[in-house]
Structures are given as structure tokens and as C-alpha cells.
N, C-alpha and C. Protein backbone atom coordinates (compact mmCIF):
# COMPACT_ATOMS: atom_id res chain seq x y z
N UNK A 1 0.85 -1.17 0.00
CA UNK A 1 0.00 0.00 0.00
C UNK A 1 0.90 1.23 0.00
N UNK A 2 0.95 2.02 -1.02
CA UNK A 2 1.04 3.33 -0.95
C UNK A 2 0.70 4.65 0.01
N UNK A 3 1.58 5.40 0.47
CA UNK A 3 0.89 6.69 1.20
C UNK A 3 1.18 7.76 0.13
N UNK A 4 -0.18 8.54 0.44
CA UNK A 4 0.07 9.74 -0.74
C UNK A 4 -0.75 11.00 0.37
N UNK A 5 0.62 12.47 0.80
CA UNK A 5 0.36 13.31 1.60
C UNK A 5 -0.30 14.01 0.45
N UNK A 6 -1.83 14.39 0.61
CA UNK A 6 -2.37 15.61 0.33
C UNK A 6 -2.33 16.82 0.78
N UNK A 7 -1.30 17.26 1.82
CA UNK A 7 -1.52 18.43 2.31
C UNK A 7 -1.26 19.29 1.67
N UNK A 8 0.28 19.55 0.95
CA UNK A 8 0.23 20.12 -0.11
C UNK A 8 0.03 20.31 -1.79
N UNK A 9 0.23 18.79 -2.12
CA UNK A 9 0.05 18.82 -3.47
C UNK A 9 -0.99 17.78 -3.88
N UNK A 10 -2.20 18.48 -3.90
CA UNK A 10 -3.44 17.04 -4.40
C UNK A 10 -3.24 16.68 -5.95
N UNK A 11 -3.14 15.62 -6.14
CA UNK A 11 -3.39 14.80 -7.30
C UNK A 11 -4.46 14.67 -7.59
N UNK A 12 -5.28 15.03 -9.04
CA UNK A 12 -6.42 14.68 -9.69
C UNK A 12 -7.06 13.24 -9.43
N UNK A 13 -8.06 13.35 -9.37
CA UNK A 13 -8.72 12.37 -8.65
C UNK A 13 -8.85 10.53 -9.69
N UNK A 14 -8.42 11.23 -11.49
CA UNK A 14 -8.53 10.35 -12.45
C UNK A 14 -6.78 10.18 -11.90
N UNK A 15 -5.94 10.85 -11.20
CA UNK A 15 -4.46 10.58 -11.20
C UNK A 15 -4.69 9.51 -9.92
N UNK A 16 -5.40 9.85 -9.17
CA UNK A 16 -5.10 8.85 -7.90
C UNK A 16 -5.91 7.49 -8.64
N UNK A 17 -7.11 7.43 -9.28
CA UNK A 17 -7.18 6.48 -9.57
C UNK A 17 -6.96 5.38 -10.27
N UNK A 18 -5.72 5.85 -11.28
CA UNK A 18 -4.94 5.41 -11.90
C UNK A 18 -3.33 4.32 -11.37
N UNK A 19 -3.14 5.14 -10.11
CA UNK A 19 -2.04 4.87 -9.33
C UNK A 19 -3.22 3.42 -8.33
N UNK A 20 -4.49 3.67 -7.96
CA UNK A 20 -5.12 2.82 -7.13
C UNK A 20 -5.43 1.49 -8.08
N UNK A 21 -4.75 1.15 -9.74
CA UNK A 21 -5.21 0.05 -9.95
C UNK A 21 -3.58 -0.57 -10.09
N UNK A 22 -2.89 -0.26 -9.81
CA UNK A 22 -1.57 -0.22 -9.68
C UNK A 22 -1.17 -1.28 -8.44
N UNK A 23 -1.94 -0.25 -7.29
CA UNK A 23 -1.84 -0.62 -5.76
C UNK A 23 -2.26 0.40 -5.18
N UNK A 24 -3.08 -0.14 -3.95
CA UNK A 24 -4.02 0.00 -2.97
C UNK A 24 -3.29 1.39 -2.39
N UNK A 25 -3.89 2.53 -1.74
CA UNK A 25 -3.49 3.89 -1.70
C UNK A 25 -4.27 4.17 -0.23
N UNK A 26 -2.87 4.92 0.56
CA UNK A 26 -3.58 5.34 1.67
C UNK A 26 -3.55 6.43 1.47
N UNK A 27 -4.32 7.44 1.94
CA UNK A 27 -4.33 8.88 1.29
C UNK A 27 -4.67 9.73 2.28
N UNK A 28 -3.38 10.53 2.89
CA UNK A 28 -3.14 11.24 4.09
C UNK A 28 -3.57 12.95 3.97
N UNK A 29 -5.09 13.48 4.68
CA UNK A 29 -5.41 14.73 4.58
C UNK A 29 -4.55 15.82 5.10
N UNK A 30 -4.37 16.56 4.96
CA UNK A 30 -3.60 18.00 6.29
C UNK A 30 -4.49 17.91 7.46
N UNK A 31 -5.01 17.67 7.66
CA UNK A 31 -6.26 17.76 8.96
C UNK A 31 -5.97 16.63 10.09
N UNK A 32 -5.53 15.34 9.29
CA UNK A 32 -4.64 14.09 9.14
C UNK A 32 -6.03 12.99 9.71
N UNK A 33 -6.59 12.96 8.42
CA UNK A 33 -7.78 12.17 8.24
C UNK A 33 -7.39 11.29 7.14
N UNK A 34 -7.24 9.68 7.09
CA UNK A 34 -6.95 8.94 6.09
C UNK A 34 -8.16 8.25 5.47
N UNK A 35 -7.57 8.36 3.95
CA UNK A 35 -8.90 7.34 2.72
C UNK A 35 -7.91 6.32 2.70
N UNK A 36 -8.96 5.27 1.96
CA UNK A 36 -8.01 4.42 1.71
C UNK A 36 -9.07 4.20 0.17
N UNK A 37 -8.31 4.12 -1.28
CA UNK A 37 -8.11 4.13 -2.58
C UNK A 37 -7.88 2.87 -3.12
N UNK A 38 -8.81 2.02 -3.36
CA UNK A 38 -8.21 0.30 -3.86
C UNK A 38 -9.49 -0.10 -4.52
N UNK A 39 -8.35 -0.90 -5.75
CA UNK A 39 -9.80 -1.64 -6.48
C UNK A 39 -10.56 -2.67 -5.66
N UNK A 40 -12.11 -2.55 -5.92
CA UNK A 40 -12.62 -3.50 -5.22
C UNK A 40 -12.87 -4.62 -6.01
N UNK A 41 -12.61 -4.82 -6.94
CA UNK A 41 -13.39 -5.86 -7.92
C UNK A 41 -12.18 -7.38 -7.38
N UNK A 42 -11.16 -6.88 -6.46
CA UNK A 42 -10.31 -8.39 -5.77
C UNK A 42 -10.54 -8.63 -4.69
N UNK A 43 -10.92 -9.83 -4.13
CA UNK A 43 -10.91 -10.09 -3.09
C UNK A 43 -9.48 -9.75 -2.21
N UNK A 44 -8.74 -10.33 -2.40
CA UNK A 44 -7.90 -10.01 -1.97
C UNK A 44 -7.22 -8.73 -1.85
N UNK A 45 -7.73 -7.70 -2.21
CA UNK A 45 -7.97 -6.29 -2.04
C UNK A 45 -8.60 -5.54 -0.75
N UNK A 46 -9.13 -6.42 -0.70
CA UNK A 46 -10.54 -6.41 0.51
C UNK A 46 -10.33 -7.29 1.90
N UNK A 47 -9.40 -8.12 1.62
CA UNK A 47 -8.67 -8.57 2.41
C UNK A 47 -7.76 -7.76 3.38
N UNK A 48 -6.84 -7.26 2.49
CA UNK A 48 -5.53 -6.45 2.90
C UNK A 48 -6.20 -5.25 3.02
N UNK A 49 -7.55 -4.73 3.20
CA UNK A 49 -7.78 -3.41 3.75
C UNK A 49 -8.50 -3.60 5.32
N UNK A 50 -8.69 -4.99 5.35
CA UNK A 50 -9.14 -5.54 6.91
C UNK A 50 -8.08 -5.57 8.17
N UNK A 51 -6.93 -5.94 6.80
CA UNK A 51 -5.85 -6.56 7.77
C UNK A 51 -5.44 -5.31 8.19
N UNK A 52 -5.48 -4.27 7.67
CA UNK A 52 -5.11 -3.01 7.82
C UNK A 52 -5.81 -2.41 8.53
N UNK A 53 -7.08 -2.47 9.13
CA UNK A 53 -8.36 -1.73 9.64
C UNK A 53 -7.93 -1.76 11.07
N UNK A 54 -7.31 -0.97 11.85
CA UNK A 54 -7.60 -1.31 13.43
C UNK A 54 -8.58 -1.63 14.20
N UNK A 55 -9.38 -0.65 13.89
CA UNK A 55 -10.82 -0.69 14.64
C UNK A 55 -11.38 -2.16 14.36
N UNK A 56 -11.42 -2.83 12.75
CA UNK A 56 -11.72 -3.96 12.61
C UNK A 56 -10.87 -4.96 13.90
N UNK A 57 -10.00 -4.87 13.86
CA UNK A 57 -9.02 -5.47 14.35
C UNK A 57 -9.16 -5.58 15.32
N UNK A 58 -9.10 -4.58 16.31
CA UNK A 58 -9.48 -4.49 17.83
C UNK A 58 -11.07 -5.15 18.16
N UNK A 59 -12.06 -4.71 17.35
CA UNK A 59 -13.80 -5.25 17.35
C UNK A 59 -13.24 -7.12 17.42
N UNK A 60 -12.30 -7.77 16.63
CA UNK A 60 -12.19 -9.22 16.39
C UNK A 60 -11.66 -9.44 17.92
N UNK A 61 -10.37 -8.34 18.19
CA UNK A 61 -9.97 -9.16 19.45
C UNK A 61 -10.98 -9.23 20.41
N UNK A 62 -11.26 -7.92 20.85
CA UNK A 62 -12.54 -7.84 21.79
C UNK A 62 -13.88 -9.07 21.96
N UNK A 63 -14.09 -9.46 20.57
CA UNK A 63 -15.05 -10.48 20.40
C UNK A 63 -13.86 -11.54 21.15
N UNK A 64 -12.99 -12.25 20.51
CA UNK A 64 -12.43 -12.64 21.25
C UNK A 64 -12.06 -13.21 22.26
N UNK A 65 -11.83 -12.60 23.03
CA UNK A 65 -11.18 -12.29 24.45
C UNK A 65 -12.86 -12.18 25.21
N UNK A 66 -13.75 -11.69 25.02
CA UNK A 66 -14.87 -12.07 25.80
C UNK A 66 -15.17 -13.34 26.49
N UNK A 67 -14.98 -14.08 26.18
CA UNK A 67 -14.92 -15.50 26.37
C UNK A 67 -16.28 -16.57 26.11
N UNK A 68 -17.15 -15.45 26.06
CA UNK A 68 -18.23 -16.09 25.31
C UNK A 68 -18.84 -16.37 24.06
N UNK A 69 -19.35 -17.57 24.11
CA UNK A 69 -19.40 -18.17 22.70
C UNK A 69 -21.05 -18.34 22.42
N UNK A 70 -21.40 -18.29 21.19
CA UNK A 70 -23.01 -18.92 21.19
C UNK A 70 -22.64 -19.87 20.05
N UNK A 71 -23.64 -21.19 20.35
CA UNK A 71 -22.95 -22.26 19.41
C UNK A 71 -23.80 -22.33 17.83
N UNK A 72 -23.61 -22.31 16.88
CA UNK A 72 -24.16 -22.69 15.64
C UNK A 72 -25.87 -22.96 15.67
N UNK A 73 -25.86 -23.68 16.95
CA UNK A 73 -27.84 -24.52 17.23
C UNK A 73 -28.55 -22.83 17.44
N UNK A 74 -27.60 -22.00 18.25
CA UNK A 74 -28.63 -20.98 18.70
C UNK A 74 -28.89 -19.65 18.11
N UNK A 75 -27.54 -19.57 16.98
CA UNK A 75 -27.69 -18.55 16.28
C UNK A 75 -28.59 -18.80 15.07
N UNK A 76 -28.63 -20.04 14.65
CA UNK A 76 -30.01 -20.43 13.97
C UNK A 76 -31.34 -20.12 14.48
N UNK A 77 -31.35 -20.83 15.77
CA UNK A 77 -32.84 -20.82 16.36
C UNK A 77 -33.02 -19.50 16.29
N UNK A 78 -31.78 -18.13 16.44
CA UNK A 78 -32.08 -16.47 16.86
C UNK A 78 -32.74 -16.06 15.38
N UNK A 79 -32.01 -16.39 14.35
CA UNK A 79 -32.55 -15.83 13.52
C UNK A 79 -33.71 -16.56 12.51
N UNK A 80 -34.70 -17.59 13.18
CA UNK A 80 -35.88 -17.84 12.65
C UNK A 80 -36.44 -16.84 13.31
């Protein structure tokens, strides 16, 4: 994955998306708010923006580390 600072010099938006079929683009605001720029049509695109996601990341451990489980029988029965 690429970083590309917008603070001072923005790239046209047909330029970033040109560079995003290339490889996946993190894209750093002045404010310092990040996009993230990637084709979706790969799975594995979509992959490596999970693996990248903290918040995803932290939500998995948290599930996790709870220690509670519901088994396959009851998440069926929940959602009839």
C-alpha cells in the first residue's frame, strides 16, 4: 500500500485512480484524516484493507477475548 500526503500537493482524482489500480493507496489529509483508494473488484484487495483496519481489528480481538461463545444450534434458532 502506498501513502500519498495531500496536504500540499493534491493529485487529480482520475491521477489517484490510476495509481489505485496499480496498488491500494492510503491517502493522508492535512487535517490528518486517512482514505483508503483500492480496487474492489479483488478479493484479496478487501482482504488487505481488513488486515489493515484497526478498529476492525481491535472489534475481532474484543469479540475474542470475551470469552463467550453462542454455538451454531442458537444462532439459527435467533434468527428464525
Amino acid at each position: 500500500m502506498k501513502t500519498i500526503d495531500i496536504s500540499s500537493d493534491v493529485p487529480s482524482i482520475k491521477k489517484l485512480l490510476d495509481m489505485a489500480k496499480k496498488e491500494s493507496l492510503l491517502i493522508k489529509t492535512i487535517d490528518g484524516e486517512s482514505f483508503v483508494i483500492s480496487s474492489t473488484d479483488e478479493f484479496n484487495s478487501e482482504v488487505e484493507l481488513l488486515r489493515k483496519n484497526h478498529k476492525f481489528l481491535s472489534m475481532l480481538d474484543d469479540f475474542k477475548s470475551s470469552g463467550e461463545t453462542i454455538s451454531i444450534d442458537e444462532v439459527e434458532k435467533n434468527l428464525r
